[in-house]
PDB file of N, CA and C in Angstrom:
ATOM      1  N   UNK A   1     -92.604  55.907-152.260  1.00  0.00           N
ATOM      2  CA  UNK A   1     -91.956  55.454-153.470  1.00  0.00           C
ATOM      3  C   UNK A   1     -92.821  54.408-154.145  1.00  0.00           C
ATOM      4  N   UNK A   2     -92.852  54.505-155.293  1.00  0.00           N
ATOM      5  CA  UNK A   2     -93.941  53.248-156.341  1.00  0.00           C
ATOM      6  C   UNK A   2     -93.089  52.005-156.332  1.00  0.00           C
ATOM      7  N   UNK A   3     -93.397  51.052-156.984  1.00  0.00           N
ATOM      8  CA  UNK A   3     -93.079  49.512-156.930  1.00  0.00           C
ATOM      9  C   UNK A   3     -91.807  50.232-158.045  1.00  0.00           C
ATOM     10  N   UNK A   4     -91.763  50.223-158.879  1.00  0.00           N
ATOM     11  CA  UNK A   4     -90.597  50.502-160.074  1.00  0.00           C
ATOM     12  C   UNK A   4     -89.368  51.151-159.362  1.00  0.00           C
ATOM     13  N   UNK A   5     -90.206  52.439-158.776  1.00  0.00           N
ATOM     14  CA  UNK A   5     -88.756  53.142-157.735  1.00  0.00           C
ATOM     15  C   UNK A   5     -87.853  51.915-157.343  1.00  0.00           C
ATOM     16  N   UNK A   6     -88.613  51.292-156.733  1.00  0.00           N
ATOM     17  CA  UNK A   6     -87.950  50.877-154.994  1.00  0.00           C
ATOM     18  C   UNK A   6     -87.240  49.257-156.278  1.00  0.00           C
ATOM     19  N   UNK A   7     -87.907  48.833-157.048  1.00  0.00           N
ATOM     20  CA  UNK A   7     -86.793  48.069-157.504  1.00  0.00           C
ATOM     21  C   UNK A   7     -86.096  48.575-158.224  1.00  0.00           C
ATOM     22  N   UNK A   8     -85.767  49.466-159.007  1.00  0.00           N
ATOM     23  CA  UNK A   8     -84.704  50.359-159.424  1.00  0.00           C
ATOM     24  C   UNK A   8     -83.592  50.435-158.631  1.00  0.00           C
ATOM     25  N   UNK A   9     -83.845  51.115-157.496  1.00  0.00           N
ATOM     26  CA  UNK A   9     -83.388  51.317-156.407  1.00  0.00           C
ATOM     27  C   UNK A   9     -82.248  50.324-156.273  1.00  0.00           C
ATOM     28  N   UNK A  10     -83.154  48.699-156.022  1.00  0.00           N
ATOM     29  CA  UNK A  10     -83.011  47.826-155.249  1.00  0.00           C
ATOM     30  C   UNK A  10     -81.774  47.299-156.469  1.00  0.00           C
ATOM     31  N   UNK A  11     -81.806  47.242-157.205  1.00  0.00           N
ATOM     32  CA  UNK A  11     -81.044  46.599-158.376  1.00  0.00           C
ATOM     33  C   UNK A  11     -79.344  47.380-158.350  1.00  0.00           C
ATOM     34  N   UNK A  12     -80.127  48.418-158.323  1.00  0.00           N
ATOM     35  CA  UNK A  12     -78.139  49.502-158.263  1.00  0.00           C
ATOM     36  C   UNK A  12     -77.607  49.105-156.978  1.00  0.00           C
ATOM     37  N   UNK A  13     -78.436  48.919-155.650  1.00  0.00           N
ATOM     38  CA  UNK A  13     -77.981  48.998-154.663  1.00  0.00           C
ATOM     39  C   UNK A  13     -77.480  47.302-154.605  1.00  0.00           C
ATOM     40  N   UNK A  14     -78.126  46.579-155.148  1.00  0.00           N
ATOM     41  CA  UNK A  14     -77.274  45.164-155.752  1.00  0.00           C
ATOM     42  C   UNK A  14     -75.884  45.124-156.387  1.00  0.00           C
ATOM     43  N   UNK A  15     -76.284  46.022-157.338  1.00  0.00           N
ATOM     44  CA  UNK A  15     -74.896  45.781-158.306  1.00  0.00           C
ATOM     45  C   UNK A  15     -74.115  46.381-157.350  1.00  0.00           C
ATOM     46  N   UNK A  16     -73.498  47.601-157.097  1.00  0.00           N
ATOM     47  CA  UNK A  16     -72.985  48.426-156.445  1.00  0.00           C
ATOM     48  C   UNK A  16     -72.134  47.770-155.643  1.00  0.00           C
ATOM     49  N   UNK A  17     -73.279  47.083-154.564  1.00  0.00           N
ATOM     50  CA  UNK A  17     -72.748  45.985-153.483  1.00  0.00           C
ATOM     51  C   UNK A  17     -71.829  45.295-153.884  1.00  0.00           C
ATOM     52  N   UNK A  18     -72.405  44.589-154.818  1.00  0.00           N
ATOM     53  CA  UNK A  18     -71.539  43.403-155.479  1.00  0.00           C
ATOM     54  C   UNK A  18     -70.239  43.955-156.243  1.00  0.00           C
ATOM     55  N   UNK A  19     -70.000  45.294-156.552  1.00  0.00           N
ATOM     56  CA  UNK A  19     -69.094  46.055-157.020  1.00  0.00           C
ATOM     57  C   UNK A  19     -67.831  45.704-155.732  1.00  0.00           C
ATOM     58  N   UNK A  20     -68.451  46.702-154.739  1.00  0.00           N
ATOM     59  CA  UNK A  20     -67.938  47.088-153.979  1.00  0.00           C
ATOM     60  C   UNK A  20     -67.149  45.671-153.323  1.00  0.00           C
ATOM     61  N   UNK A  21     -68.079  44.348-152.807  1.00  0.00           N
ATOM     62  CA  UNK A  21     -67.644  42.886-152.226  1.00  0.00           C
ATOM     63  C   UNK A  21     -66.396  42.793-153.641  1.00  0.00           C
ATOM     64  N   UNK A  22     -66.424  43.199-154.515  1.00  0.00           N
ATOM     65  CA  UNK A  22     -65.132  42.531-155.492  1.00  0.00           C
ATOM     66  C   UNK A  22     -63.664  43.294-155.772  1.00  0.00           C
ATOM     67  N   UNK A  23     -64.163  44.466-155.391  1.00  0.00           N
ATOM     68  CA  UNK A  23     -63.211  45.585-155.100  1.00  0.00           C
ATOM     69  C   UNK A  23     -62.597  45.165-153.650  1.00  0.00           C
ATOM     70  N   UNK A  24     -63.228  44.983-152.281  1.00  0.00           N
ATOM     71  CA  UNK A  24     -62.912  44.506-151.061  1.00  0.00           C
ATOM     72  C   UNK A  24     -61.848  43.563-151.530  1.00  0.00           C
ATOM     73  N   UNK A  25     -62.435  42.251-152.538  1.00  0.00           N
ATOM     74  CA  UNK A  25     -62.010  41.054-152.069  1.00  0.00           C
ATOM     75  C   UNK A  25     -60.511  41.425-152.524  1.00  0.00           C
ATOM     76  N   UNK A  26     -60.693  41.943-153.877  1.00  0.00           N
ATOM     77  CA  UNK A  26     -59.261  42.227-154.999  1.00  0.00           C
ATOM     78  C   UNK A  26     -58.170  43.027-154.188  1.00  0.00           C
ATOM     79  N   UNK A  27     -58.678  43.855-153.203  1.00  0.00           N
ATOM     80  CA  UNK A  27     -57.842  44.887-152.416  1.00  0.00           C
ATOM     81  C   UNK A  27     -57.672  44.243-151.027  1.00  0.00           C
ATOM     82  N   UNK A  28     -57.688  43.183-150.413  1.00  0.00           N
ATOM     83  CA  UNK A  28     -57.891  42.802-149.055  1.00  0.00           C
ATOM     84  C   UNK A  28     -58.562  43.567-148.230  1.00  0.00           C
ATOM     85  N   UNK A  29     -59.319  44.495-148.458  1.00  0.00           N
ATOM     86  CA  UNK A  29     -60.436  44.882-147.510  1.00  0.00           C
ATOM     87  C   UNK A  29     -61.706  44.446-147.200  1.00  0.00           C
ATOM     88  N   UNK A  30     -61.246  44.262-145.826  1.00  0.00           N
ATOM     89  CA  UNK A  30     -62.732  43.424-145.282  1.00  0.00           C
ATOM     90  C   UNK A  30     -63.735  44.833-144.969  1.00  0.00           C
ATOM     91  N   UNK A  31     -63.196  45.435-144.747  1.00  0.00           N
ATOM     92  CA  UNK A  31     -64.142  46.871-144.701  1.00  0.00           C
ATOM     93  C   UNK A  31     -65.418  47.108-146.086  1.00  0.00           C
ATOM     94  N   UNK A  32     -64.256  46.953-147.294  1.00  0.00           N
ATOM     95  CA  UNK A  32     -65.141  46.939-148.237  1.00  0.00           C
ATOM     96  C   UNK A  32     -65.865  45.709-148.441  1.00  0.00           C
ATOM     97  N   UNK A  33     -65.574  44.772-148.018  1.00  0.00           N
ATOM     98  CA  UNK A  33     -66.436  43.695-148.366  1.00  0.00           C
ATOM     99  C   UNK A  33     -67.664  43.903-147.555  1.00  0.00           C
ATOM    100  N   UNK A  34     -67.585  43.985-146.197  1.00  0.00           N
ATOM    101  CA  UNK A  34     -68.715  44.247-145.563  1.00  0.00           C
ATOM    102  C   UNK A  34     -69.686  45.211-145.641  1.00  0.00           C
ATOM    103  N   UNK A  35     -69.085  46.657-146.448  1.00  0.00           N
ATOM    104  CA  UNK A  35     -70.344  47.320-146.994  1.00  0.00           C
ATOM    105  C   UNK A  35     -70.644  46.788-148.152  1.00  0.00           C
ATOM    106  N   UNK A  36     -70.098  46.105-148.972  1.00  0.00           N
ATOM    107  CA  UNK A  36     -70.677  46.080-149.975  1.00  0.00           C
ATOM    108  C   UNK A  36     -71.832  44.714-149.735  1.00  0.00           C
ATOM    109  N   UNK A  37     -71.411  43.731-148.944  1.00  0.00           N
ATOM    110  CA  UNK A  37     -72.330  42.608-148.313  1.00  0.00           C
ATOM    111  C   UNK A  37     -73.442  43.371-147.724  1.00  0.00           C
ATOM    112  N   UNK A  38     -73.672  44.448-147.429  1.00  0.00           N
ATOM    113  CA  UNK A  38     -74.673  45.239-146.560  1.00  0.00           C
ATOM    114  C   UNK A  38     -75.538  45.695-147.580  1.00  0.00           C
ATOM    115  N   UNK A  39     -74.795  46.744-148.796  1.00  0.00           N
ATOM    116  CA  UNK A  39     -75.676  47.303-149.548  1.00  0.00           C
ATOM    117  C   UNK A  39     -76.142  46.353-150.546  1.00  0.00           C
ATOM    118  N   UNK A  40     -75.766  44.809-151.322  1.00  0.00           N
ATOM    119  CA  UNK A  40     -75.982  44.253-151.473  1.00  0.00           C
ATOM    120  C   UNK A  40     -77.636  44.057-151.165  1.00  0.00           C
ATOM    121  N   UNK A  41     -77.523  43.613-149.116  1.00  0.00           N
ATOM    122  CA  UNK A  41     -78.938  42.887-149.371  1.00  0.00           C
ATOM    123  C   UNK A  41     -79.829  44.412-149.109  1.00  0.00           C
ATOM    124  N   UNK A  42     -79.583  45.240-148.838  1.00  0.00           N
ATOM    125  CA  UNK A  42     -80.115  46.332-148.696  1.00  0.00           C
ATOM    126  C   UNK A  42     -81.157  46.650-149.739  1.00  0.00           C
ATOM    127  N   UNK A  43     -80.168  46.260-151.128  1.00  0.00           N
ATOM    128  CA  UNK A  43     -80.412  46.178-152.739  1.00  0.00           C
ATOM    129  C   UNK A  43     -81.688  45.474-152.615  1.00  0.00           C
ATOM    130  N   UNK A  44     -81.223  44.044-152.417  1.00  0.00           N
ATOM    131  CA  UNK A  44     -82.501  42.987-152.322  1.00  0.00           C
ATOM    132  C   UNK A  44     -83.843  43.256-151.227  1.00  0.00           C
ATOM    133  N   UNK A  45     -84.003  43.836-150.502  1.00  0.00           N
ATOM    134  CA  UNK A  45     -84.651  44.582-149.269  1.00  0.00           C
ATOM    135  C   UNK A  45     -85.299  44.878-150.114  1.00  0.00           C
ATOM    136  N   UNK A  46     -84.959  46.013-150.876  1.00  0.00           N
ATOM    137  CA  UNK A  46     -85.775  47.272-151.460  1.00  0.00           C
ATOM    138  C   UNK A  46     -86.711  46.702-152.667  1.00  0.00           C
ATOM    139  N   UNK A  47     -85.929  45.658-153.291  1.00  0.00           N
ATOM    140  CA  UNK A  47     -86.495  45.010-154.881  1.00  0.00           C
ATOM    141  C   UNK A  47     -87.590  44.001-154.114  1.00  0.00           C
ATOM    142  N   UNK A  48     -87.532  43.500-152.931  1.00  0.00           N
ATOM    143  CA  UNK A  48     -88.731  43.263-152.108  1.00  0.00           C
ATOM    144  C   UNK A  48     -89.801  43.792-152.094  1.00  0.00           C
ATOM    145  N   UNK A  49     -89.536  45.122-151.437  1.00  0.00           N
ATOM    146  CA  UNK A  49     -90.804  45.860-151.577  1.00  0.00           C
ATOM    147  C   UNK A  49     -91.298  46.351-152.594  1.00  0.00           C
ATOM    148  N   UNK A  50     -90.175  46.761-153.578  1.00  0.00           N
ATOM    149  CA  UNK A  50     -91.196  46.833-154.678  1.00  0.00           C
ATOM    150  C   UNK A  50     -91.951  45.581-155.381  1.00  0.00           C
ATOM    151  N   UNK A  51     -91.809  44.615-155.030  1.00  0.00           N
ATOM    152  CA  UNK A  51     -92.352  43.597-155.494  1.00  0.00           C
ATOM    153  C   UNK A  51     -94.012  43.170-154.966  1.00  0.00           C
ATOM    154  N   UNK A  52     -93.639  43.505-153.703  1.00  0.00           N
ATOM    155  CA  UNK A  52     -94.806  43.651-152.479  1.00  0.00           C
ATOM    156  C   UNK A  52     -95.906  44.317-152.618  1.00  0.00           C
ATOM    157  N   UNK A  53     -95.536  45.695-152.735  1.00  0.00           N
ATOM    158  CA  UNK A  53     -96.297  46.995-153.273  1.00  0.00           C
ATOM    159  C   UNK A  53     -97.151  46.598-154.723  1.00  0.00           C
ATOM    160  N   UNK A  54     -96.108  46.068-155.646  1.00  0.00           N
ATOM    161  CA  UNK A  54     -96.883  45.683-156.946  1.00  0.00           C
ATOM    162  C   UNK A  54     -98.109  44.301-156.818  1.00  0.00           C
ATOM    163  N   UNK A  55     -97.919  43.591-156.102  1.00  0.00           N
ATOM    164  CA  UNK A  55     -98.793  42.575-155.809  1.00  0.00           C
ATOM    165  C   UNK A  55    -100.024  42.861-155.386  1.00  0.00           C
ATOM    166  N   UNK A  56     -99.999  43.614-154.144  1.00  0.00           N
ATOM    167  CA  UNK A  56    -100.666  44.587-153.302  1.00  0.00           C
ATOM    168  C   UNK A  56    -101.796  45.826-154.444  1.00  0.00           C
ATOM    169  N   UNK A  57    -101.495  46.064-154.994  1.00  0.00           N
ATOM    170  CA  UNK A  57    -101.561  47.093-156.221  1.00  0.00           C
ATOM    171  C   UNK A  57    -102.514  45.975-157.486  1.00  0.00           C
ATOM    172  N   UNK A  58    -101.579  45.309-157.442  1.00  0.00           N
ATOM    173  CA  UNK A  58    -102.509  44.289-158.520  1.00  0.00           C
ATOM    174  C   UNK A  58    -104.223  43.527-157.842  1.00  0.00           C
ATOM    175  N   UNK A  59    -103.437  43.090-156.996  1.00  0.00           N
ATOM    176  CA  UNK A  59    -104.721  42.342-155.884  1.00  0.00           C
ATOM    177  C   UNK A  59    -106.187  43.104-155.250  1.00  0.00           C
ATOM    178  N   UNK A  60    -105.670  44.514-155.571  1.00  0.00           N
ATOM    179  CA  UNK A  60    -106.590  45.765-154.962  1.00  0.00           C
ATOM    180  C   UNK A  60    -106.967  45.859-156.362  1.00  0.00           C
ATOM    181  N   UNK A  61    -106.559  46.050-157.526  1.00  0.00           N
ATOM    182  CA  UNK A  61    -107.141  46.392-158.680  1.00  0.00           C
ATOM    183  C   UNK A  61    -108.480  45.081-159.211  1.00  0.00           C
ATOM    184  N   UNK A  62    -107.711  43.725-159.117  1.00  0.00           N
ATOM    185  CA  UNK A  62    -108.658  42.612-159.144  1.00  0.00           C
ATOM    186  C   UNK A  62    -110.022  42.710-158.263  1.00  0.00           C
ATOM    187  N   UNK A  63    -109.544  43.416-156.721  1.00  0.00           N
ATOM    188  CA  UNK A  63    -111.063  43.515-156.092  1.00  0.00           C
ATOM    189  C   UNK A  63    -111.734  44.049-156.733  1.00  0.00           C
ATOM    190  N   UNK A  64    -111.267  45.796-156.678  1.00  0.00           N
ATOM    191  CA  UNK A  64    -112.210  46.552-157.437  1.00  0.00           C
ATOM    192  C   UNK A  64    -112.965  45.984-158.715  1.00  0.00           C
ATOM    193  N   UNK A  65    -112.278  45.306-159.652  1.00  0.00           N
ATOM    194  CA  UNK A  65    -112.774  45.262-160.397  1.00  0.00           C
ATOM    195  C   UNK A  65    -113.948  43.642-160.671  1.00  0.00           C
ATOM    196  N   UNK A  66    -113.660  43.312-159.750  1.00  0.00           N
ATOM    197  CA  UNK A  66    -115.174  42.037-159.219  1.00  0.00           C
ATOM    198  C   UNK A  66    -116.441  42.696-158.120  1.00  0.00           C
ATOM    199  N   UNK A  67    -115.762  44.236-157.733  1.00  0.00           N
ATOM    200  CA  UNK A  67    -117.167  44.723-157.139  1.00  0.00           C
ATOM    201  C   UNK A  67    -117.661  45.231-158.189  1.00  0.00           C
ATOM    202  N   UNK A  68    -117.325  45.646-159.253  1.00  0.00           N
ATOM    203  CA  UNK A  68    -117.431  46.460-160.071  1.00  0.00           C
ATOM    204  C   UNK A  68    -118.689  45.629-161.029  1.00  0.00           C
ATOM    205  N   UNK A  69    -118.178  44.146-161.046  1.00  0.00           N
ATOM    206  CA  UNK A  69    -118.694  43.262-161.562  1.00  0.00           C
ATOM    207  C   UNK A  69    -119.866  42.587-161.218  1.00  0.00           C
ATOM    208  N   UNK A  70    -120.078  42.820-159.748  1.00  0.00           N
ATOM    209  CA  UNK A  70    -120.952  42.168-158.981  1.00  0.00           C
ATOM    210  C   UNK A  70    -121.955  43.359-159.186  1.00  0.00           C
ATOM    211  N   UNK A  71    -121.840  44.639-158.976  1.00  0.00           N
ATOM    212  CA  UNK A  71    -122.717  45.800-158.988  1.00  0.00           C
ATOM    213  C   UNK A  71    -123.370  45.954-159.910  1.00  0.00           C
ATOM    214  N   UNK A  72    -122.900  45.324-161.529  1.00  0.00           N
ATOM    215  CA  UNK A  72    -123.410  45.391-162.281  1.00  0.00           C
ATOM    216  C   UNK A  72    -124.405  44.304-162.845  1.00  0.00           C
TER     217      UNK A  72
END
């Protein structure tokens, strides 16, 4: 998955969560609160890695482009 996927991803699986923890709380279910506390950071997990990946991605592009610089 690319950096954009995985925070895409990571953002619905936020909201969702946070859907779901307010639906729990409004309905007395601790059931729902706890998935939605799960997919929540699950959400944040994922908007991690895409964050990671993009850094990673940027930092590899900067090398290349100082060998690129040096060669010349």
């Amino acid at each position: 998955m690319g950096s954009t996927t995985d925070k895409i991803k990571g953002t619905a699986n936020e909201a969702i969560g946070k859907a779901k923890q307010g639906v729990g709380e409004a309905t007395g279910s601790e059931r729902l609160q706890g998935e939605g506390a799960m997919q929540e950071v699950k959400g944040k997990g994922q908007k991690a890695m895409g964050d990671a990946k993009e850094a990673t991605k940027e930092a590899i592009d900067r090398a290349a482009g100082a060998a690129k610089k040096a060669a010349d």
